[in-house]
Protein backbone atom coordinates (compact mmCIF):
# COMPACT_ATOMS: atom_id res chain seq x y z
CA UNK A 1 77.67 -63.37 -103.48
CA UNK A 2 79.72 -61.41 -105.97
CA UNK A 3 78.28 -63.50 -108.88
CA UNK A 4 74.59 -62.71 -108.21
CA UNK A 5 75.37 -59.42 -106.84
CA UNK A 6 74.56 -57.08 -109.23
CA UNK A 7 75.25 -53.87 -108.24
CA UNK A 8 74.32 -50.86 -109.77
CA UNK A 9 76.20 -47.66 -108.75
CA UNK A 10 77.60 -44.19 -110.33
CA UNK A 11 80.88 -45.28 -111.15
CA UNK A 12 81.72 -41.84 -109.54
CA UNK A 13 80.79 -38.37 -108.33
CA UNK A 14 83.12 -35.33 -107.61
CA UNK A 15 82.30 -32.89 -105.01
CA UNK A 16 84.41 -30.17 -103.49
CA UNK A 17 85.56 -30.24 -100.16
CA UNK A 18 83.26 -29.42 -97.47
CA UNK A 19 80.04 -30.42 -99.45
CA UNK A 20 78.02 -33.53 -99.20
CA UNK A 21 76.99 -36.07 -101.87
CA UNK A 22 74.72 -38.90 -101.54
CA UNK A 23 75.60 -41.84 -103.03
CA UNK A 24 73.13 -44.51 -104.09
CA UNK A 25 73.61 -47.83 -104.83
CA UNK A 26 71.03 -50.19 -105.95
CA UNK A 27 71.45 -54.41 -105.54
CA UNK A 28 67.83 -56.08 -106.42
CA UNK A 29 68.85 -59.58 -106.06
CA UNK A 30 70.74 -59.53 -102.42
CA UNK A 31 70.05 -62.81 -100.42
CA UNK A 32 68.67 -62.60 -96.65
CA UNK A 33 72.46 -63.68 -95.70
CA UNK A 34 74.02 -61.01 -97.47
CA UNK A 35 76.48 -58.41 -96.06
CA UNK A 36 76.81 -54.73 -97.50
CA UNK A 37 80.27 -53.40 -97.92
CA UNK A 38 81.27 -49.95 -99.17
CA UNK A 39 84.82 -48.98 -99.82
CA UNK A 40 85.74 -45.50 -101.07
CA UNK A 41 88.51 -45.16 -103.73
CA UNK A 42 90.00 -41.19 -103.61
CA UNK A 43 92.15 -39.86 -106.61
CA UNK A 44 96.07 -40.98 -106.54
CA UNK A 45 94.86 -43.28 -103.52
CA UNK A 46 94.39 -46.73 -102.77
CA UNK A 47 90.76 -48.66 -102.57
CA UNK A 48 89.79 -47.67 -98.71
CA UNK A 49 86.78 -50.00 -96.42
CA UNK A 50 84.05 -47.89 -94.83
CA UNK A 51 81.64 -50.18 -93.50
CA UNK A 52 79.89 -53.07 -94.06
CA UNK A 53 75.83 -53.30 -92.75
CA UNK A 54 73.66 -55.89 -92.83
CA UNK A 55 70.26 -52.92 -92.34
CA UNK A 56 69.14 -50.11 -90.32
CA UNK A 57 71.54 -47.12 -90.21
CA UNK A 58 74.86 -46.94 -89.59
CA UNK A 59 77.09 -43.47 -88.57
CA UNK A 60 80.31 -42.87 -89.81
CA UNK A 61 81.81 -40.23 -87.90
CA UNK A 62 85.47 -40.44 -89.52
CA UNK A 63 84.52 -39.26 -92.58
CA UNK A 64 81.62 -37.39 -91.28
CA UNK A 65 79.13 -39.82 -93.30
CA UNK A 66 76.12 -42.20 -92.73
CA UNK A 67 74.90 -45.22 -94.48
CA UNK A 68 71.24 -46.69 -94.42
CA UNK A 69 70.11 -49.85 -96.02
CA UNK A 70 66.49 -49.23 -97.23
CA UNK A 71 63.84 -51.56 -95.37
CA UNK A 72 64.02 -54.34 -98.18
CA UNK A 73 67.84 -54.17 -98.23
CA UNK A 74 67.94 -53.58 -102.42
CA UNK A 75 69.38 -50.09 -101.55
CA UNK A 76 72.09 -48.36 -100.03
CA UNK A 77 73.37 -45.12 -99.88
């Protein structure tokens, strides 16, 4: 999966605490057996798993965040 992935994302965005960003993150060539996984890595902290999807919409209330996987599945944000 990793080889053929191809995912294009911001390779990061700064907000200030207590404002929202949305993150994008585009992958054209995922198969129909494909998993989404986002991570977060924070400043002076280690690489931390958020959620992984497959489509639809997904809430994460511990960090106050959702994550949707566009209709096609070549987006996520």
């Amino acid at each position: 999966s990793v080889a053929r992935a191809q995912v294009q994302q911001e390779p990061s965005l700064e907000t200030t605490e207590g404002t929202g960003i949305n993150i994008t993150c585009s992958h054209p060539k995922i198969q129909g057996t494909d998993w989404i996984h986002w991570y977060r890595h924070l400043p002076g902290r280690g690489l931390e798993f958020l959620v992984s999807a497959h489509k639809g919409l997904k809430e994460l209330p511990e960090i106050a965040g959702k994550l949707l996987v566009s209709a096609d599945r070549r987006s996520s944000a």
